[in-house]
C-alpha atoms as a PDB file:
ATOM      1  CA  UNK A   1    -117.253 -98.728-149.119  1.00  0.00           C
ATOM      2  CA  UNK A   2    -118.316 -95.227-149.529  1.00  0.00           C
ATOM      3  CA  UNK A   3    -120.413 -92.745-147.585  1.00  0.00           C
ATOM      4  CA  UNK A   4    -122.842 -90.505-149.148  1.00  0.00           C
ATOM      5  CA  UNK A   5    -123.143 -87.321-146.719  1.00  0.00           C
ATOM      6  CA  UNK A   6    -125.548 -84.597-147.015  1.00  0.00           C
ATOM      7  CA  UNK A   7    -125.103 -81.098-147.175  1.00  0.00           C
ATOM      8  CA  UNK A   8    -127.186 -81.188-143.826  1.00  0.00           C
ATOM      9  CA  UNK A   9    -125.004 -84.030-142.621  1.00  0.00           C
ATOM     10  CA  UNK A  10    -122.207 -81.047-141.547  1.00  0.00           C
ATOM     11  CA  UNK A  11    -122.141 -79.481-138.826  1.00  0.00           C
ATOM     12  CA  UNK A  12    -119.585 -76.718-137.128  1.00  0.00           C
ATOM     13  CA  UNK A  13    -119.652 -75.758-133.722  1.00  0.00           C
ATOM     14  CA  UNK A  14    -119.966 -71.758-133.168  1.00  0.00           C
ATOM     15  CA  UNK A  15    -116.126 -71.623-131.820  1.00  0.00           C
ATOM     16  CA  UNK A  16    -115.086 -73.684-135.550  1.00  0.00           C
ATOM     17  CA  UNK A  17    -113.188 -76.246-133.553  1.00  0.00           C
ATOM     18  CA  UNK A  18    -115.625 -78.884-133.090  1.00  0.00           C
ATOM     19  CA  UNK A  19    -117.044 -80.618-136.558  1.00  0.00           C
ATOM     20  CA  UNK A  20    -119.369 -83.526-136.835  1.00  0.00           C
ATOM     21  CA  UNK A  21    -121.080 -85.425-139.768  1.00  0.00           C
ATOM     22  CA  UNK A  22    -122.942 -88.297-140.280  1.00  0.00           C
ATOM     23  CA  UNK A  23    -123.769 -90.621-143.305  1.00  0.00           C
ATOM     24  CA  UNK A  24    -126.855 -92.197-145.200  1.00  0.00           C
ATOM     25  CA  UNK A  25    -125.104 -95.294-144.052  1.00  0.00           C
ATOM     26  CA  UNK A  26    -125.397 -94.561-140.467  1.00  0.00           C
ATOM     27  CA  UNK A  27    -121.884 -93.508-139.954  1.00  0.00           C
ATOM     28  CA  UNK A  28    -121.229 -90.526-137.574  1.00  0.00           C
ATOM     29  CA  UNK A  29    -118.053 -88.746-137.163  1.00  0.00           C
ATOM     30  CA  UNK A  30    -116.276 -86.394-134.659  1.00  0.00           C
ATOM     31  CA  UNK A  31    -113.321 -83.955-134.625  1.00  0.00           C
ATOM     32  CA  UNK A  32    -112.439 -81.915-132.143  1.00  0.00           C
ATOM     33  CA  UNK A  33    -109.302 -80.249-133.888  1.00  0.00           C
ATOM     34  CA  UNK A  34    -111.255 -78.344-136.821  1.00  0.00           C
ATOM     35  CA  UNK A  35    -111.044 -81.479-139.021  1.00  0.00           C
ATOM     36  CA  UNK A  36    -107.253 -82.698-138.876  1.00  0.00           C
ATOM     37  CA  UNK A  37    -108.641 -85.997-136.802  1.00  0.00           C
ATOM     38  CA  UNK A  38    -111.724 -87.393-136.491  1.00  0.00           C
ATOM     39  CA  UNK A  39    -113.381 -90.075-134.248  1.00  0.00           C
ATOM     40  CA  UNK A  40    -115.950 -92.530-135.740  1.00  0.00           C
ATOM     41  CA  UNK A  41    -119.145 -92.411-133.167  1.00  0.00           C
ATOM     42  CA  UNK A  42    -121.206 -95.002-134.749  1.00  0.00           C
ATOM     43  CA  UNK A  43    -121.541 -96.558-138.002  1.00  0.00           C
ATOM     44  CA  UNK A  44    -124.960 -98.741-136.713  1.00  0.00           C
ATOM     45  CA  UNK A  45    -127.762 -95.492-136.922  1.00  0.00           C
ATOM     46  CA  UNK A  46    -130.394 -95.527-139.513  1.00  0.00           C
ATOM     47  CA  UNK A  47    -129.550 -92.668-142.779  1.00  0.00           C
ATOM     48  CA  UNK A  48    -128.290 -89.490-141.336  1.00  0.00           C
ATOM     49  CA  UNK A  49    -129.704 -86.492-143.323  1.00  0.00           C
ATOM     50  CA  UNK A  50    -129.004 -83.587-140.860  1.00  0.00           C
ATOM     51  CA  UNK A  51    -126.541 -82.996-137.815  1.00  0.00           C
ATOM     52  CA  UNK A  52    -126.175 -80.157-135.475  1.00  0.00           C
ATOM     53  CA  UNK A  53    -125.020 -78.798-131.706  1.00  0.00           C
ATOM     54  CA  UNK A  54    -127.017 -77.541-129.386  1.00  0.00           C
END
């Protein structure tokens, strides 16, 4: 299976350490290590076409 992300889909924290993205499949991944691991959130949402902290 493949996930089609978004150029929107990517988002970096302002300190670069925290990364998230999320797929039109409804995936949505974590890492809090600038990208060498990441956590899978969900893969159950509806199309993700934009991420981003607050």
């Amino acid at each position: 299976m493949y996930d089609v992300v978004y150029r929107h889909a990517l988002a970096i924290d302002d300190t670069g350490d925290r990364l998230a993205f999320g797929s039109t499949t409804g995936g949505l991944w974590v890492s809090e290590d600038q990208g060498d691991g990441w956590t899978n959130v969900t893969r159950t949402l509806p199309p993700i076409y934009a991420v981003g902290f607050a």
